[in-house]
C-alpha atoms as a PDB file:
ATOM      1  CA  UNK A   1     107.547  84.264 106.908  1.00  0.00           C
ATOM      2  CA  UNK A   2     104.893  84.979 104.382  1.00  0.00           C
ATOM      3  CA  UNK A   3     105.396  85.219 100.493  1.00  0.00           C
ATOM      4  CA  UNK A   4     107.465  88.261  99.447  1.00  0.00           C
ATOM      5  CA  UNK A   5     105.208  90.748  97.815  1.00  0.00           C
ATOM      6  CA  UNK A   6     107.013  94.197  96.806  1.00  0.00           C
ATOM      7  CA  UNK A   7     110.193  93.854  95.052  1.00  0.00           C
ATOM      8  CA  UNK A   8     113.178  94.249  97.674  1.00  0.00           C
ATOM      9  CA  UNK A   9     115.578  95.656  95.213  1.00  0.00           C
ATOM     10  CA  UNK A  10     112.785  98.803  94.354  1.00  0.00           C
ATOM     11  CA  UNK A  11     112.771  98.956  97.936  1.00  0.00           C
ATOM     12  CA  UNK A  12     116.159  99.181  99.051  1.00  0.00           C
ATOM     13  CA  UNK A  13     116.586 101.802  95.991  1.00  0.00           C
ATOM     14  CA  UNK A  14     113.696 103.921  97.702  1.00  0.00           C
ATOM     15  CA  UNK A  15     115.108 103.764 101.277  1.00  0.00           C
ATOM     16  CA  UNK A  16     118.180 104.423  99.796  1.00  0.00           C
ATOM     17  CA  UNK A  17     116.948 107.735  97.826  1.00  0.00           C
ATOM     18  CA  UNK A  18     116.179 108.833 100.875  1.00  0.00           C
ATOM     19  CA  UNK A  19     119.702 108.851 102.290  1.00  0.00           C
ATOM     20  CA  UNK A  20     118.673 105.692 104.413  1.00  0.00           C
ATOM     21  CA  UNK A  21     120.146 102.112 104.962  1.00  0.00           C
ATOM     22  CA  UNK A  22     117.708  98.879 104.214  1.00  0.00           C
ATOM     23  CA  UNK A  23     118.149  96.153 107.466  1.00  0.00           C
ATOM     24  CA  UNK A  24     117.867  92.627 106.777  1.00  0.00           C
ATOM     25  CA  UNK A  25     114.091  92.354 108.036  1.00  0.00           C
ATOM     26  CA  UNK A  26     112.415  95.764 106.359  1.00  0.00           C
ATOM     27  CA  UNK A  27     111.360  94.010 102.762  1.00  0.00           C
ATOM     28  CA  UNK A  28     109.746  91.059 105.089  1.00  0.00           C
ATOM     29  CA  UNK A  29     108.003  93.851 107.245  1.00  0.00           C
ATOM     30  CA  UNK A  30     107.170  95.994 104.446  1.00  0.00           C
ATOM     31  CA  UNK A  31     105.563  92.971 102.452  1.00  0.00           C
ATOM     32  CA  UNK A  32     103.225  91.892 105.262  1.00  0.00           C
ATOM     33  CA  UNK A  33     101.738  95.072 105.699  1.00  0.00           C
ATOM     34  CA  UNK A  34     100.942  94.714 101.938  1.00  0.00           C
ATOM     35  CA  UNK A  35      99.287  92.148 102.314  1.00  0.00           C
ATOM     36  CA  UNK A  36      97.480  93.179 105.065  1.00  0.00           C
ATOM     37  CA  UNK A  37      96.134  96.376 102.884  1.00  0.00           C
ATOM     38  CA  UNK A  38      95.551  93.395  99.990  1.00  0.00           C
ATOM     39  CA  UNK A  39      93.352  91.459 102.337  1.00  0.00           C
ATOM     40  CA  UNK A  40      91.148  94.501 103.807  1.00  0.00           C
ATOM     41  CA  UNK A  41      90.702  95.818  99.757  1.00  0.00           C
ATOM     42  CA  UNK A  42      89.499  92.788  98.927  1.00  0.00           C
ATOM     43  CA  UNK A  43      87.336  92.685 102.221  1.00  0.00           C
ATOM     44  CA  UNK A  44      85.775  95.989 100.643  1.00  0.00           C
ATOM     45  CA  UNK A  45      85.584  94.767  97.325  1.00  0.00           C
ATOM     46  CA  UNK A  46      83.606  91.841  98.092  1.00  0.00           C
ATOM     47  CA  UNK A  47      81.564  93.766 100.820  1.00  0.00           C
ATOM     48  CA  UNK A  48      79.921  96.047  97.923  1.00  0.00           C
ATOM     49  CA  UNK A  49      79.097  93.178  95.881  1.00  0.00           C
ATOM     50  CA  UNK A  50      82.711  93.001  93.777  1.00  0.00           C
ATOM     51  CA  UNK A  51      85.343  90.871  93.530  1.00  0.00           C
ATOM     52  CA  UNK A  52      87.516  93.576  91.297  1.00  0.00           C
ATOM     53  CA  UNK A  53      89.533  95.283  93.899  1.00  0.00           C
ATOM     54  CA  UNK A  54      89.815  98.975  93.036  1.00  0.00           C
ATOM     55  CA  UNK A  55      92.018 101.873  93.797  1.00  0.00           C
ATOM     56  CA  UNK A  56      89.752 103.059  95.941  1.00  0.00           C
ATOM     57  CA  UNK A  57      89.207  99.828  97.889  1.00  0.00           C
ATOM     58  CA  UNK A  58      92.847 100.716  98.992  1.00  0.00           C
END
């Protein structure tokens, strides 16, 4: 397991708002494909000479 990046409790409250239940392994999933999106906007970043990542990096 990676490090958790989103905050599982915003999550849950999301899923939730949406009339849906939270299982155990959706924050875990949800925070690796964060950082996957992290890793390719910094890719981009760095790829047109930055190393600020942007909004539009994303």
């Amino acid at each position: 397991m990676t490090e958790v990046l989103v905050v599982a409790s915003k999550v849950k409250d999301a899923i939730k708002a949406e009339d849906c239940n939270t299982a155990g392994d959706a924050v875990d999933a949800l925070s690796v494909e964060v950082a996957k999106l992290i890793k390719k906007a910094a890719i981009r970043a760095k790829e047109n000479g930055r190393k600020t990542v942007r909004a539009v990096d994303f």
